[in-house]
Protein backbone atom coordinates (compact mmCIF):
# COMPACT_ATOMS: atom_id res chain seq x y z
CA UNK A 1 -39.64 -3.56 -21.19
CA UNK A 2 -37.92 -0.67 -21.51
CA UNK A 3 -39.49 3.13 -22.61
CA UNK A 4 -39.12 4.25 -25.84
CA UNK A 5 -37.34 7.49 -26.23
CA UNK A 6 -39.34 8.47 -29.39
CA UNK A 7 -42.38 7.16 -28.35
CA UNK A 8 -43.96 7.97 -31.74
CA UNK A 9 -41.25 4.75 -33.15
CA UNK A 10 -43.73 2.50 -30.85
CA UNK A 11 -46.88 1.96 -34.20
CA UNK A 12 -44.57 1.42 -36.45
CA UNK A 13 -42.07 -0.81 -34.57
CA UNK A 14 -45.38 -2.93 -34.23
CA UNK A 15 -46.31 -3.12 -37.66
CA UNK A 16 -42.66 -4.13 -39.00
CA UNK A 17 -41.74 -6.59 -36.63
CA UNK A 18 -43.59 -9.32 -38.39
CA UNK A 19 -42.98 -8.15 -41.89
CA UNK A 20 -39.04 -8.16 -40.28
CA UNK A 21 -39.40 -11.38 -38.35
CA UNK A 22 -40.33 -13.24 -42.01
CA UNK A 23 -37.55 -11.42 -44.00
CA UNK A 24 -35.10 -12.65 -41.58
CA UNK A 25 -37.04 -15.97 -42.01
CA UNK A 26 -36.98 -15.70 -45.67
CA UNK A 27 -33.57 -14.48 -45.79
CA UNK A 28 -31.73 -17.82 -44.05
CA UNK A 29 -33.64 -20.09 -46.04
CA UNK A 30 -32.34 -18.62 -49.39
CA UNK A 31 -28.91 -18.90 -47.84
CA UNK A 32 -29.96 -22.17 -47.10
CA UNK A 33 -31.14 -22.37 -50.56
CA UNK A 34 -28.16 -21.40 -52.03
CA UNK A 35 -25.87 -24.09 -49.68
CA UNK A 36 -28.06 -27.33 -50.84
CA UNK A 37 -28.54 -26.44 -54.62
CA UNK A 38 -24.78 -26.80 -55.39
CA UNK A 39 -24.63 -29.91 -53.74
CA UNK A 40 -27.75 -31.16 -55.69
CA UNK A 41 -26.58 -29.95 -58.41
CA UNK A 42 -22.83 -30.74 -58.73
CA UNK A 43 -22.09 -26.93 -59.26
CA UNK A 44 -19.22 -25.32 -57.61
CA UNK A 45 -20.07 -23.09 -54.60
CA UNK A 46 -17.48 -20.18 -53.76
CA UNK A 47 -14.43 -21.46 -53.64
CA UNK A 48 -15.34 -25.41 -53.48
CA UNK A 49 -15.19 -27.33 -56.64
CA UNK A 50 -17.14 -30.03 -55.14
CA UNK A 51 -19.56 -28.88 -52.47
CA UNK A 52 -20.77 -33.02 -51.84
CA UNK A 53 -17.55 -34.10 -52.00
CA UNK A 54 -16.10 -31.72 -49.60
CA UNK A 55 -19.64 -32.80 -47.05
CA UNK A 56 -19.18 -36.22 -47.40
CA UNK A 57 -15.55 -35.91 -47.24
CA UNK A 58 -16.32 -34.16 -43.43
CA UNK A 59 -19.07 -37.20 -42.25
CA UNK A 60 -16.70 -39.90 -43.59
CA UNK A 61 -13.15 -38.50 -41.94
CA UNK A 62 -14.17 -36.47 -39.45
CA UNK A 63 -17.57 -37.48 -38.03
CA UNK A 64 -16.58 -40.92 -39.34
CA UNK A 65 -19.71 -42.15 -39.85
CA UNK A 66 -21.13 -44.72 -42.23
CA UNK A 67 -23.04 -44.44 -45.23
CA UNK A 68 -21.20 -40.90 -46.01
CA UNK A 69 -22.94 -40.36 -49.29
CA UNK A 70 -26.40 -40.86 -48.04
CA UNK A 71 -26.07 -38.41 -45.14
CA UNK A 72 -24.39 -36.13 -47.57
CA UNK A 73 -27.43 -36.19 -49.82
CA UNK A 74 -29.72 -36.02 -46.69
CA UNK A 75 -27.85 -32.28 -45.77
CA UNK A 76 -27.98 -31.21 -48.93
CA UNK A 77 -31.59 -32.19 -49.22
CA UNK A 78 -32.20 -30.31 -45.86
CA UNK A 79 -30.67 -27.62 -47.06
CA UNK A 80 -32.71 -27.02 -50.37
CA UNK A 81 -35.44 -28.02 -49.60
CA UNK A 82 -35.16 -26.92 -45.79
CA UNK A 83 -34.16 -23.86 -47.02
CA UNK A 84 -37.66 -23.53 -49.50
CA UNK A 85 -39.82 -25.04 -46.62
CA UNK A 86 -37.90 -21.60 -44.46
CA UNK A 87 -38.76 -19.35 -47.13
CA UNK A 88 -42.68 -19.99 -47.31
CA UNK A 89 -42.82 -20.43 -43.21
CA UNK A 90 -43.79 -24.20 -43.70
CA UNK A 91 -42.73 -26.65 -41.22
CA UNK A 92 -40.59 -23.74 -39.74
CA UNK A 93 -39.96 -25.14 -36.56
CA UNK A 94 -38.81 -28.56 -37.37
CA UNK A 95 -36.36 -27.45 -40.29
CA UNK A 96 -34.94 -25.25 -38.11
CA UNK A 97 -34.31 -27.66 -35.14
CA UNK A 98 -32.53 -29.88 -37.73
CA UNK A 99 -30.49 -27.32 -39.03
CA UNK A 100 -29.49 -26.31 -35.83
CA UNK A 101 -27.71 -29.31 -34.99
CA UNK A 102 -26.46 -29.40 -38.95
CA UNK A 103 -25.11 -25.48 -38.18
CA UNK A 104 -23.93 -26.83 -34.45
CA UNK A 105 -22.19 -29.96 -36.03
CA UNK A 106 -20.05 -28.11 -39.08
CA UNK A 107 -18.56 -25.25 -36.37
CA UNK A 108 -17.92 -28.72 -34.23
CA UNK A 109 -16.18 -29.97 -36.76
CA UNK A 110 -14.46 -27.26 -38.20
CA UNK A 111 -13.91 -25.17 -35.34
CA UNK A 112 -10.40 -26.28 -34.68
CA UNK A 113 -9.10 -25.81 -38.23
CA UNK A 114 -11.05 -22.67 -39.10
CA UNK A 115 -9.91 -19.63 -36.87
CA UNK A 116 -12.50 -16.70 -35.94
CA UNK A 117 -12.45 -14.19 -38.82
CA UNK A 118 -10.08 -15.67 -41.10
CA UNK A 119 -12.15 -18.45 -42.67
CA UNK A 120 -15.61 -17.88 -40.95
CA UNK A 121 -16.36 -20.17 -38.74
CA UNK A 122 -18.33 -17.52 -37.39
CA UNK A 123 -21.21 -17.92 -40.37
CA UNK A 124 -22.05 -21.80 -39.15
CA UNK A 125 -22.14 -20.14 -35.44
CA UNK A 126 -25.02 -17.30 -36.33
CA UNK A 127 -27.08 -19.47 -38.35
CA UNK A 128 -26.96 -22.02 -35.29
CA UNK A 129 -28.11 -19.50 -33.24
CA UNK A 130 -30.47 -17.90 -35.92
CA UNK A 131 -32.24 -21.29 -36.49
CA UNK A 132 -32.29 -22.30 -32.91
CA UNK A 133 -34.51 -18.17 -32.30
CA UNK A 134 -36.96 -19.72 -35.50
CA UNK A 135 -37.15 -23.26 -33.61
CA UNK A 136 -38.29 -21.28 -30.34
CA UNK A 137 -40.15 -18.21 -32.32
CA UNK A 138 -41.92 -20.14 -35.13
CA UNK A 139 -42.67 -18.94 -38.46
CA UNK A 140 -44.56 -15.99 -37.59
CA UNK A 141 -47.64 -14.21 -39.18
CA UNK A 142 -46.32 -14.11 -42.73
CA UNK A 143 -45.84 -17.79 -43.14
CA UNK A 144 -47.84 -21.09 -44.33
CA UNK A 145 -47.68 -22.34 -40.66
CA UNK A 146 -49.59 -19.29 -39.47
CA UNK A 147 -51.85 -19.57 -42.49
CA UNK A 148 -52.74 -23.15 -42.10
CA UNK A 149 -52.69 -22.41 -38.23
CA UNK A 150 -50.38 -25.63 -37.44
CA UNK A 151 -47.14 -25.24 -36.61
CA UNK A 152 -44.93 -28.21 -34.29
């Protein structure tokens, strides 16, 4: 580990990481949040009309899988309520492992079509990464898991 060069950072560094650790937490379940509501809801999101219709639109012609709707429903479900579940540190690990493939599949999918920078394929590429650190990091102290002491 390497030496501070203001040593005097070190207490404090030790008392924000958690508080940190759960606002990052926090923070990509409300994006989360904010992904599967729409959807839900059958509210426009950005510049989509039709958030469902544009993920079920992706499983039936790209991933061409069946039963399109349900799965639709299923990742809009796992993001809402995924996203709470991130938000209060509950079940932490598991949401996160299945939105890391969810995260992993969309810049799959979309990768060809949506070049670095100009549409943001980046975004689906962080949060992959971001819910693959909670997956191997858990929920940390300021969460449900941690409070219940049970985590997967």
């Amino acid at each position: 580990m390497p030496t501070l060069l203001i040593p005097a950072l070190a207490p404090l560094y030790r008392c924000a990481e958690p508080l940190a650790y759960a606002l990052l937490r926090a923070g990509f379940g409300v994006i989360m949040l904010t992904h599967g509501l729409p959807k839900l809801l059958g509210n426009a999101h950005g510049s989509m009309a039709d958030p469902m219709a544009a993920s079920i639109n992706l499983i039936q012609n790209r991933l061409h899988l069946p039963q399109a709707e349900l799965i639709g429903l299923l990742v809009a479900l796992l993001e809402a309520v995924g996203g709470l579940l991130l938000i209060l540190g509950l079940s932490t690990r598991l949401i996160a492992a299945m939105m890391t493939v969810q995260m992993l599949t969309i810049a799959y999918l979309l990768g060809p079509t949506w070049p670095w920078i100009d549409r943001g394929i980046e975004y689906p590429v962080l949060m992959a990464l971001l819910s693959l650190y909670l997956v191997f990091r858990g929920a940390g102290r300021y969460s449900l898991d941690n409070t219940l002491g049970k985590e997967l």
